[in-house]
C-alpha atoms as a PDB file:
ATOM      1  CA  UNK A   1      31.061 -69.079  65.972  1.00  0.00           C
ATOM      2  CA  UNK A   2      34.002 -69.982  67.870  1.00  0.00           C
ATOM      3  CA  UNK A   3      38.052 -68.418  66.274  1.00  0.00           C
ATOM      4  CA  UNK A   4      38.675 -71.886  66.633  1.00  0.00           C
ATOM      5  CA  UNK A   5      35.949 -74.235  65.251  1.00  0.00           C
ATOM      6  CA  UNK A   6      35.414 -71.992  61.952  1.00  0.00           C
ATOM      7  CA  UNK A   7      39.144 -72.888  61.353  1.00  0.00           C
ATOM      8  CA  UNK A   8      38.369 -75.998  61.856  1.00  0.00           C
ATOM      9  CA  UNK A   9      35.410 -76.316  59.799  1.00  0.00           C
ATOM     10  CA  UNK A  10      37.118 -74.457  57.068  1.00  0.00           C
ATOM     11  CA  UNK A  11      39.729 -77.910  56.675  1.00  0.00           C
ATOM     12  CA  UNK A  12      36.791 -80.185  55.892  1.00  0.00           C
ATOM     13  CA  UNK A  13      36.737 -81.403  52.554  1.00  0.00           C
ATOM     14  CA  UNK A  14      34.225 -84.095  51.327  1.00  0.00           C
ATOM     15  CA  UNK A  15      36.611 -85.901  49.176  1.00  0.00           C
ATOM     16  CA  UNK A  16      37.671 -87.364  52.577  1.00  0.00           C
ATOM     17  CA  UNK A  17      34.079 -89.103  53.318  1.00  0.00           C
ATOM     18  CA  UNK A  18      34.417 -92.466  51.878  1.00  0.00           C
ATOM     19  CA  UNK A  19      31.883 -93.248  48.958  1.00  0.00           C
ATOM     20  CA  UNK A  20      30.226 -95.873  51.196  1.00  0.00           C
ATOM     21  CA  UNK A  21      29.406 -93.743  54.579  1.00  0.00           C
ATOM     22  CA  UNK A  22      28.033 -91.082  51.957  1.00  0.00           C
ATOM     23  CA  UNK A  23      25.502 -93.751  50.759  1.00  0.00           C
ATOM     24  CA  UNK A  24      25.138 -94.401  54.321  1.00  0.00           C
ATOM     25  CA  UNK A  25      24.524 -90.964  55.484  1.00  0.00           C
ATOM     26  CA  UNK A  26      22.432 -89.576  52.643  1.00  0.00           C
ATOM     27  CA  UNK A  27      19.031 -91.049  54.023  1.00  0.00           C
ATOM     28  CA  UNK A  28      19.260 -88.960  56.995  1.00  0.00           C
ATOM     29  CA  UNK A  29      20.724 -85.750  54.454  1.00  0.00           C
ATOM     30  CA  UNK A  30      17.393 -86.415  52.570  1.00  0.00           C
ATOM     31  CA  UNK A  31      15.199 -86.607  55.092  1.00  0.00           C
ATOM     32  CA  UNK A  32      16.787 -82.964  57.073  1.00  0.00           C
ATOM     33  CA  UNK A  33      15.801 -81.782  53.301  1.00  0.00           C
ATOM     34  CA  UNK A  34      12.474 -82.783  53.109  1.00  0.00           C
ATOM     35  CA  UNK A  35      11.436 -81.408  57.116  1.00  0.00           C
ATOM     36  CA  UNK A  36      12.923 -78.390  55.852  1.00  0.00           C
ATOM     37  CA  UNK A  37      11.306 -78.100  52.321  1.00  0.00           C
ATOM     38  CA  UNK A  38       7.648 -78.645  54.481  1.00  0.00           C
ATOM     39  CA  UNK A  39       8.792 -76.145  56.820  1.00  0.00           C
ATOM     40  CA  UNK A  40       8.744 -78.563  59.703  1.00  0.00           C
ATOM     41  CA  UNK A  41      11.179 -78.685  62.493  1.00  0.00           C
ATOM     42  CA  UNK A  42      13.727 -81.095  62.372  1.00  0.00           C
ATOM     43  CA  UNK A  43      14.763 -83.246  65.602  1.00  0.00           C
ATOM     44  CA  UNK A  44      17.415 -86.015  66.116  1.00  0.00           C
ATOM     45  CA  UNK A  45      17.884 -88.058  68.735  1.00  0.00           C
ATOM     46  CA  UNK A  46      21.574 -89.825  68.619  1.00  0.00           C
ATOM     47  CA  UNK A  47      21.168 -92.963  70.491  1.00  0.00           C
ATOM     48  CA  UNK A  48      23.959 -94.785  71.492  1.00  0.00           C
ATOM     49  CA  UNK A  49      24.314 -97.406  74.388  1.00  0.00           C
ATOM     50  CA  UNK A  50      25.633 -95.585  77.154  1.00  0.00           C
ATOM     51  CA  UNK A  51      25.282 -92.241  75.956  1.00  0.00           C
ATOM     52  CA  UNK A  52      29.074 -91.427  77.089  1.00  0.00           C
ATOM     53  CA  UNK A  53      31.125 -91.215  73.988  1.00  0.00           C
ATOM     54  CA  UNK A  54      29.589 -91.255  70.332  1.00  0.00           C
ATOM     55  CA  UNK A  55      25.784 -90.102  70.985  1.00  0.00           C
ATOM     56  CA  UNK A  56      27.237 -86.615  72.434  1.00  0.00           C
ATOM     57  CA  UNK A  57      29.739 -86.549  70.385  1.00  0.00           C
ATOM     58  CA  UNK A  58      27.212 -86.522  67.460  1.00  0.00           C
ATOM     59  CA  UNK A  59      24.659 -84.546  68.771  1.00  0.00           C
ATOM     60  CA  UNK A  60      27.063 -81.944  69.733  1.00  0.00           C
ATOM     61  CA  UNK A  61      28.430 -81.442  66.238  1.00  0.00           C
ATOM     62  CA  UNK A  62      25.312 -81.933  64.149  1.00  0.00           C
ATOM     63  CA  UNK A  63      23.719 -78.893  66.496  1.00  0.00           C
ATOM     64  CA  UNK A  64      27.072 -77.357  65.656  1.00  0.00           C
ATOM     65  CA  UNK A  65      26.762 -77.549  61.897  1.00  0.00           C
ATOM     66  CA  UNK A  66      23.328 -76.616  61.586  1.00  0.00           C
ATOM     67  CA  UNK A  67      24.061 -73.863  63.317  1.00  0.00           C
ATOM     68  CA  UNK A  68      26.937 -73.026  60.573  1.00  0.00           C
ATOM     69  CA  UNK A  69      24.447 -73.499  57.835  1.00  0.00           C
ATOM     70  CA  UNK A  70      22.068 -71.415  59.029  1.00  0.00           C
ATOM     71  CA  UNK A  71      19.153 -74.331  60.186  1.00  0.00           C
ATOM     72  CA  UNK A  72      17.141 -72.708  62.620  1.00  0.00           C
ATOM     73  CA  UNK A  73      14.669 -75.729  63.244  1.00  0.00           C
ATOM     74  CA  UNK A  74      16.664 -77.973  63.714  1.00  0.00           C
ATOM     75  CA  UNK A  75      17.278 -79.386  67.107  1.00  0.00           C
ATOM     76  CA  UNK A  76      19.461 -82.166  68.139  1.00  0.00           C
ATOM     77  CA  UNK A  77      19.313 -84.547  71.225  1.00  0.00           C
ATOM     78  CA  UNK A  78      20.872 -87.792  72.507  1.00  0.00           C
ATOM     79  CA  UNK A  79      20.302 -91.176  74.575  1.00  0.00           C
ATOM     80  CA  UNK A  80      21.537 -94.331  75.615  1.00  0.00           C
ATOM     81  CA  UNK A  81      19.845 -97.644  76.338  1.00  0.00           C
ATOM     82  CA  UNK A  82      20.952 -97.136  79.954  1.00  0.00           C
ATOM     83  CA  UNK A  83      22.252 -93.881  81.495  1.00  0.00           C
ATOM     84  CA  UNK A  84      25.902 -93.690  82.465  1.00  0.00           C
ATOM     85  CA  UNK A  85      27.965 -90.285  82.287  1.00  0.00           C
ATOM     86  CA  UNK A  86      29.871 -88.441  79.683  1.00  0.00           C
ATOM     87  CA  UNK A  87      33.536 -89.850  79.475  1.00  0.00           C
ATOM     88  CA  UNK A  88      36.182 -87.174  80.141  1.00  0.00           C
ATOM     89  CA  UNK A  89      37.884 -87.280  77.316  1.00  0.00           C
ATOM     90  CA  UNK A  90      35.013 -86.209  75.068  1.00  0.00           C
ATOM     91  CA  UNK A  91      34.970 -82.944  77.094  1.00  0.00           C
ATOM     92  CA  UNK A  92      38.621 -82.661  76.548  1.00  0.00           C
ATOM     93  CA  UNK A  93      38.697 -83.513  73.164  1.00  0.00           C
ATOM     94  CA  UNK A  94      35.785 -81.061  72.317  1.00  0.00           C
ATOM     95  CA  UNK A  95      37.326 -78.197  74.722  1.00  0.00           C
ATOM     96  CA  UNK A  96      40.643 -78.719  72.902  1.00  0.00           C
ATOM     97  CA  UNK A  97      38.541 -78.149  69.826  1.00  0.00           C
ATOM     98  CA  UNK A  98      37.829 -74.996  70.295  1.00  0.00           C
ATOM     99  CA  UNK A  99      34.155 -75.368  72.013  1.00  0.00           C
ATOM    100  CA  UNK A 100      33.121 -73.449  75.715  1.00  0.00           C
ATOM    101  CA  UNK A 101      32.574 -75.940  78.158  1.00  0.00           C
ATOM    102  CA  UNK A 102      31.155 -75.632  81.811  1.00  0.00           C
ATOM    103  CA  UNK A 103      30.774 -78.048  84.349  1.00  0.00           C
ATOM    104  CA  UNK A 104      27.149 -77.141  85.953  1.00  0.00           C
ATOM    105  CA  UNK A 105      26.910 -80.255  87.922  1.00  0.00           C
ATOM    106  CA  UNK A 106      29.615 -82.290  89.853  1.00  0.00           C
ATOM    107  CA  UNK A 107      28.182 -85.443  90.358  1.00  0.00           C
ATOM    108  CA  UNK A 108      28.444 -89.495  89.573  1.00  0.00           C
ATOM    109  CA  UNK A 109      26.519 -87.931  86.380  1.00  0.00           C
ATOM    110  CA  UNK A 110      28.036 -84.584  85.525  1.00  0.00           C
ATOM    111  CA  UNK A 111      25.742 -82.047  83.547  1.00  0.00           C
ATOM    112  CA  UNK A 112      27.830 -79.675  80.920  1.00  0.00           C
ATOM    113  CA  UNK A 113      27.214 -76.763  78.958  1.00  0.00           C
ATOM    114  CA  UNK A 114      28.901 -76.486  76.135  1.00  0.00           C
ATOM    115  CA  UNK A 115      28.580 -73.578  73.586  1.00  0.00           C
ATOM    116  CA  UNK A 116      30.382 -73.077  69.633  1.00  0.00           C
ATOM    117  CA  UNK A 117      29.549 -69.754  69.510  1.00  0.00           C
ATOM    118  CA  UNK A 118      29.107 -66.910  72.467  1.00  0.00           C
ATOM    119  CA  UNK A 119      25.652 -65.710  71.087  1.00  0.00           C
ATOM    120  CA  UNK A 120      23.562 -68.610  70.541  1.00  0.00           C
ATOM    121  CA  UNK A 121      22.231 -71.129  73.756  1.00  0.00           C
ATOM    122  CA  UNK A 122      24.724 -73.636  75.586  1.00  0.00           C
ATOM    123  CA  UNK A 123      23.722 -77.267  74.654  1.00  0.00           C
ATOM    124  CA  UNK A 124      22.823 -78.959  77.498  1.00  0.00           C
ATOM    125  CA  UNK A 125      25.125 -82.544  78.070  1.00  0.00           C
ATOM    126  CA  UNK A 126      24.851 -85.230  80.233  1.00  0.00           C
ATOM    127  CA  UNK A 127      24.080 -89.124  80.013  1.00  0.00           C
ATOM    128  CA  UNK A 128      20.319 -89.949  80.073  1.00  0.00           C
ATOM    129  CA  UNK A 129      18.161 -92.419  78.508  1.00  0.00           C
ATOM    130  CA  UNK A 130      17.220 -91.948  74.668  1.00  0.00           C
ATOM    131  CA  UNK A 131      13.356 -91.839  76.283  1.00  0.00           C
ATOM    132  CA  UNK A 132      14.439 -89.090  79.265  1.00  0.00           C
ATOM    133  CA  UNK A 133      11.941 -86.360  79.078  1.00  0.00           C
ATOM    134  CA  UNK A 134      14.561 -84.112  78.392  1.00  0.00           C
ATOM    135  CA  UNK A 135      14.244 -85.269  74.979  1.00  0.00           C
ATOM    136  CA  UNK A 136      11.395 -85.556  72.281  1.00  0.00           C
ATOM    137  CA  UNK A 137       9.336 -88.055  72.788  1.00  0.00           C
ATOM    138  CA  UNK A 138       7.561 -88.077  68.963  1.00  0.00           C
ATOM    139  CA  UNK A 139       8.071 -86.729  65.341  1.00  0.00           C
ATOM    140  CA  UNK A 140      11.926 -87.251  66.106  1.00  0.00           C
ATOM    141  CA  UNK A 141      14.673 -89.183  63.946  1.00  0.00           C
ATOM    142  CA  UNK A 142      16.605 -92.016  66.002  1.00  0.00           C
ATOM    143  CA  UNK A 143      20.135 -92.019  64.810  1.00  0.00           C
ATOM    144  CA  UNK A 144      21.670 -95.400  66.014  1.00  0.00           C
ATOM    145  CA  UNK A 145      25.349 -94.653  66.688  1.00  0.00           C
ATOM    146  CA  UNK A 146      26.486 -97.872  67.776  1.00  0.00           C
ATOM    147  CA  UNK A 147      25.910-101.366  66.597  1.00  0.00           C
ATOM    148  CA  UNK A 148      24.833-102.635  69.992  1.00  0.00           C
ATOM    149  CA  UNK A 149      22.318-100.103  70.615  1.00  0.00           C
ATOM    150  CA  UNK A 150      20.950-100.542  67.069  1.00  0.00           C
ATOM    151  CA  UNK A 151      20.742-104.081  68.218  1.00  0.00           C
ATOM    152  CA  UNK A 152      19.574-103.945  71.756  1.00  0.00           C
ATOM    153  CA  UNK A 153      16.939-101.271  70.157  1.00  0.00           C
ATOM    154  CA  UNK A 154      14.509-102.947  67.496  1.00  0.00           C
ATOM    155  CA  UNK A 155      11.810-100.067  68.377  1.00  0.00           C
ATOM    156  CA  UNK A 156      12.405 -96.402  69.317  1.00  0.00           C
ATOM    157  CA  UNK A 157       8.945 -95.335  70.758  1.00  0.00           C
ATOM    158  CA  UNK A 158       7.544 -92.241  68.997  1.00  0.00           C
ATOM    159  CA  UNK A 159      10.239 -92.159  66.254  1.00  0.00           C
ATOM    160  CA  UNK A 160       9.468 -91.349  62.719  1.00  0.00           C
ATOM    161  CA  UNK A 161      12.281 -92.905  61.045  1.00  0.00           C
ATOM    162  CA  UNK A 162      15.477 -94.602  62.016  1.00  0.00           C
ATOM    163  CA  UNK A 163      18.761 -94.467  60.838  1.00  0.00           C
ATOM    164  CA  UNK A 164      21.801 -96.593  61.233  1.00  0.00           C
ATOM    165  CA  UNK A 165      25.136 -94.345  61.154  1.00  0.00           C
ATOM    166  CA  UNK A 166      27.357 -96.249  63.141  1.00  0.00           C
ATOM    167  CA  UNK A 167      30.677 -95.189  64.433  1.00  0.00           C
ATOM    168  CA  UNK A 168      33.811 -96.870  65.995  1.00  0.00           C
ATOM    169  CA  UNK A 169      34.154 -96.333  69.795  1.00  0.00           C
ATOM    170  CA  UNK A 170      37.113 -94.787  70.637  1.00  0.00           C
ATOM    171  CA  UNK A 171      36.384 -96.423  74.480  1.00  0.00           C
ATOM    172  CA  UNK A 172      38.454 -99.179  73.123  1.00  0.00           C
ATOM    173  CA  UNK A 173      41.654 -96.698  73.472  1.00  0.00           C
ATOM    174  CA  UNK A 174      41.082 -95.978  77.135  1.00  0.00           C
ATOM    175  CA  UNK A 175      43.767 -96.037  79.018  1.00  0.00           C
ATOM    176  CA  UNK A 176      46.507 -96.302  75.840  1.00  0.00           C
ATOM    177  CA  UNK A 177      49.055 -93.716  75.132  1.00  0.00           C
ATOM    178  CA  UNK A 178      46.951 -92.845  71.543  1.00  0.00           C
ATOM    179  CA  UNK A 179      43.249 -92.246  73.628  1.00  0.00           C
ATOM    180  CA  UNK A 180      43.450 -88.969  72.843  1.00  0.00           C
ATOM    181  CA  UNK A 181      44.408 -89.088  69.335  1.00  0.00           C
ATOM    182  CA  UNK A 182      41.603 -91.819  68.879  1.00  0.00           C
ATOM    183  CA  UNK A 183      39.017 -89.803  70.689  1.00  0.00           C
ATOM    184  CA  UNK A 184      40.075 -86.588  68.324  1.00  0.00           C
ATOM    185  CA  UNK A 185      40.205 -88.503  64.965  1.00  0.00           C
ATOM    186  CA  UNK A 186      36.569 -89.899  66.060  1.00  0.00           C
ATOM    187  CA  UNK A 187      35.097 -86.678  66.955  1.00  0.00           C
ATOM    188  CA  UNK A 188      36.890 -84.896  63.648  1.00  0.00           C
ATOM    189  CA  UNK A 189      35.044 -88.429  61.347  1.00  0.00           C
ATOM    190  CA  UNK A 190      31.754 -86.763  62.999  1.00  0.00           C
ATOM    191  CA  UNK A 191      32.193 -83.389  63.006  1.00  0.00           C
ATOM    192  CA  UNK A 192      32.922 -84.037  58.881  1.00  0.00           C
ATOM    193  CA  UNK A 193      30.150 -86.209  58.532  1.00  0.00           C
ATOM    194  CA  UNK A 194      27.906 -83.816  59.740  1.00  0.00           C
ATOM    195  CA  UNK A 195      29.080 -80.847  58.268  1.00  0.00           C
ATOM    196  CA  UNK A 196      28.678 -82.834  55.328  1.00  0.00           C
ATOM    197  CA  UNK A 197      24.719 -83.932  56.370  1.00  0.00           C
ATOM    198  CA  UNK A 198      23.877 -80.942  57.378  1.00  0.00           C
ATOM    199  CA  UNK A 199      25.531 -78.773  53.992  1.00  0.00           C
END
């Protein structure tokens, strides 16, 4: 992995997840342990509304920390309610953190590659429906990451189980003097959280 993201990883401590997003985030712990105890692969689909900010943001570092504990079948997506683009400063923010990012696509919709670790395959980003057929379309987990998308969503089609693990969008920064220290303390809450999830 990355110089940069195992130092990173090596400053998470659990004692700084709140008891109450542990209770929130140990269905979807459980549930990565039981695929794994049948020896069946694991896929998540991060839904969010836009699929800009928090979706990618999870996706990116749940692939990233099951890749640092060793979960080979695991594979993790994302989706919106409606396709937009990924926001620049989630790139920047997850560049500055130490992860290899490419531009592949210049368009109203970029598409990125981004890699933790110069050995393993690039995740794909850009903003697409959660239904796209770039993603799973059964025996997948939909993690809502937004309230309005858990909302605007009542039924996932070909989902298994759904879980709520919301997050704070850092989209209400935009434009501030502290966006980037809001879009870094939101992408450090998930990179924990999962690192947590996935340990």
């Amino acid at each position: 992995m990355n110089e940069s993201l195992q130092q990173l990883i090596r400053q998470f401590d659990e004692k700084n997840i709140p008891v109450e997003r542990k209770t929130v985030l140990q269905p979807l712990k459980d549930y990565i342990r039981q695929k794994i105890s049948s020896e069946e692969p694991v896929r998540l689909n991060f839904i969010c509304t836009h699929n800009s900010r928090r979706s990618h943001l999870a996706q990116i570092w749940a692939q990233t920390m099951a890749h640092h504990f060793v979960k080979q079948k695991l594979f993790c997506y994302s989706g919106g309610t409606e396709a937009t683009a990924v926001f620049p400063a989630v790139v920047q923010t997850l560049r500055a953190q130490g992860f290899h990012i490419m531009e592949l696509a210049n368009t109203d919709n970029p598409v990125y590659s981004l890699k933790f670790d110069e050995n393993e395959p690039p995740i794909i980003c850009f903003s697409k429906v959660f239904s796209d057929a770039f993603n799973p379309q059964q025996s997948f987990a939909a993690i809502m990451t937004c309230d309005h998308a858990d909302e605007a969503c009542p039924f996932v089609a070909g989902a298994e189980v759904r879980f709520p693990v919301r997050y704070t969008d850092p989209k209400a920064y935009d434009g501030t003097e502290i966006m980037y220290e809001k879009y870094l303390e939101t992408s450090l809450e998930i990179g924990l959280e999962m690192w947590w999830v996935m340990g």
